[in-house]
N, C-alpha and C. Protein backbone atom coordinates (compact mmCIF):
# COMPACT_ATOMS: atom_id res chain seq x y z
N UNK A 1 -5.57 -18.76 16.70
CA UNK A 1 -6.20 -17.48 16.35
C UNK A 1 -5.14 -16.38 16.17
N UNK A 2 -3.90 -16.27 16.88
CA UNK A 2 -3.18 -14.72 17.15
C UNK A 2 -2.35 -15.18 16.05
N UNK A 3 -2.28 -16.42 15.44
CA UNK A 3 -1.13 -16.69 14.43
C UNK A 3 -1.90 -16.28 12.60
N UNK A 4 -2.96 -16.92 12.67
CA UNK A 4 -4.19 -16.90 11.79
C UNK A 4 -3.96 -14.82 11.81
N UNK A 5 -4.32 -14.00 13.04
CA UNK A 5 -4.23 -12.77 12.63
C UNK A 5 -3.35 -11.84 12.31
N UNK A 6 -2.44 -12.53 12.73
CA UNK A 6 -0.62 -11.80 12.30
C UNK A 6 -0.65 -12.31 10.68
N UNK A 7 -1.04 -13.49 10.11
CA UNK A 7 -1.08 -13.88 8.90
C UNK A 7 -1.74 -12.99 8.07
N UNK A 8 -2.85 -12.49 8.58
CA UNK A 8 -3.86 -11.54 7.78
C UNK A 8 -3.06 -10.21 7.73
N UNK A 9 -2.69 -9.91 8.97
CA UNK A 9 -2.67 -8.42 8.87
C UNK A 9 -1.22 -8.60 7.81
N UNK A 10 -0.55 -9.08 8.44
CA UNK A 10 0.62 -9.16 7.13
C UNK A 10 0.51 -8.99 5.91
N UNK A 11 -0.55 -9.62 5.44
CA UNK A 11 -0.78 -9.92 3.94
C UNK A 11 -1.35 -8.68 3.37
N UNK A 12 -2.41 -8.00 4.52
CA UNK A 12 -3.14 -6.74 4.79
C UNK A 12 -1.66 -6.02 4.33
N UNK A 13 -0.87 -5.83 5.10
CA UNK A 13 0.15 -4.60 5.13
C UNK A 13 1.09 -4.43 4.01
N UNK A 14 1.44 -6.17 3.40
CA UNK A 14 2.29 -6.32 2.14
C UNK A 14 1.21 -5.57 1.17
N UNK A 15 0.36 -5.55 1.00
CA UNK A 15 -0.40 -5.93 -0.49
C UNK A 15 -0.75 -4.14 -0.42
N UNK A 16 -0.89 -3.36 0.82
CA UNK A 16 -1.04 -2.21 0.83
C UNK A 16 0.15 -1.73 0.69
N UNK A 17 1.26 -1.78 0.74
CA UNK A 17 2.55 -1.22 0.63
C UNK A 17 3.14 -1.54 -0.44
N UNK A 18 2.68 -2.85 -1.40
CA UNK A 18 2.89 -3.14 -3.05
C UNK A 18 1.83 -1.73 -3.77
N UNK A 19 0.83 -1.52 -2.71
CA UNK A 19 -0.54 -0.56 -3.84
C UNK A 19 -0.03 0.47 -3.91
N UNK A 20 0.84 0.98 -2.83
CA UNK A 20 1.10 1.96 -2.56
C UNK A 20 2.46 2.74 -3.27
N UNK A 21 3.21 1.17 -3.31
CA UNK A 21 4.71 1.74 -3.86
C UNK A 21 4.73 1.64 -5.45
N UNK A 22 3.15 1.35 -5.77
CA UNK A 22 2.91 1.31 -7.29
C UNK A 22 2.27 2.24 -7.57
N UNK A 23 1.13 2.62 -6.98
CA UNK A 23 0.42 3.70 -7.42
C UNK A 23 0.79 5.31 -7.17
N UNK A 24 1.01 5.02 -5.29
CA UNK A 24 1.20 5.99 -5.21
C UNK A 24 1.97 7.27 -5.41
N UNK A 25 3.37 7.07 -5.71
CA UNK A 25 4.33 7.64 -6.68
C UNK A 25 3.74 8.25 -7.78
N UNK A 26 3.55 7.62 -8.50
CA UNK A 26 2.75 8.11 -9.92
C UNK A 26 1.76 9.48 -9.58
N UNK A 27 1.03 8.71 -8.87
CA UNK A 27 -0.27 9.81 -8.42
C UNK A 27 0.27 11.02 -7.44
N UNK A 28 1.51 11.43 -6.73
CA UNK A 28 1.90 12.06 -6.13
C UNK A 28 2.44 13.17 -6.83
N UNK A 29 3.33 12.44 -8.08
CA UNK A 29 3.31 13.09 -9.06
C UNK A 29 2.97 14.22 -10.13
N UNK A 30 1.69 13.23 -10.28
CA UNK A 30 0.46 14.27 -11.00
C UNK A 30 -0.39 15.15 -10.54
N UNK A 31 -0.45 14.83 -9.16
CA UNK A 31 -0.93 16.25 -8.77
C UNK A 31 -0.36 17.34 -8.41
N UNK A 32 1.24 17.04 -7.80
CA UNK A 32 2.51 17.78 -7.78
C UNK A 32 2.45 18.61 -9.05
N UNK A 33 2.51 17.63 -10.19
CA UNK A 33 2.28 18.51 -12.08
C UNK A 33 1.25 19.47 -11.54
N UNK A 34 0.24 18.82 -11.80
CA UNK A 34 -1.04 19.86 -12.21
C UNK A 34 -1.51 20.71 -11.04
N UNK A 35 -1.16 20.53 -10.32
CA UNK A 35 -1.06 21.93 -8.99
C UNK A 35 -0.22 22.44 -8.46
């Protein structure tokens, strides 16, 4: 089980920190612009 949830959250934390280092830049951006 504790190996199974370190697996998840990992995958949890990569895939949010790929969303993040893709999107969020951009979008930090544009509202930086337009406000």
């Amino acid at each position: 089980m504790g190996r199974t949830m370190l697996v998840g959250w990992g995958a949890l934390l990569s895939v949010s920190v790929n969303l993040h280092g893709v999107h969020a830049r951009p979008v930090v951006r544009n509202i930086r612009s337009t406000h």
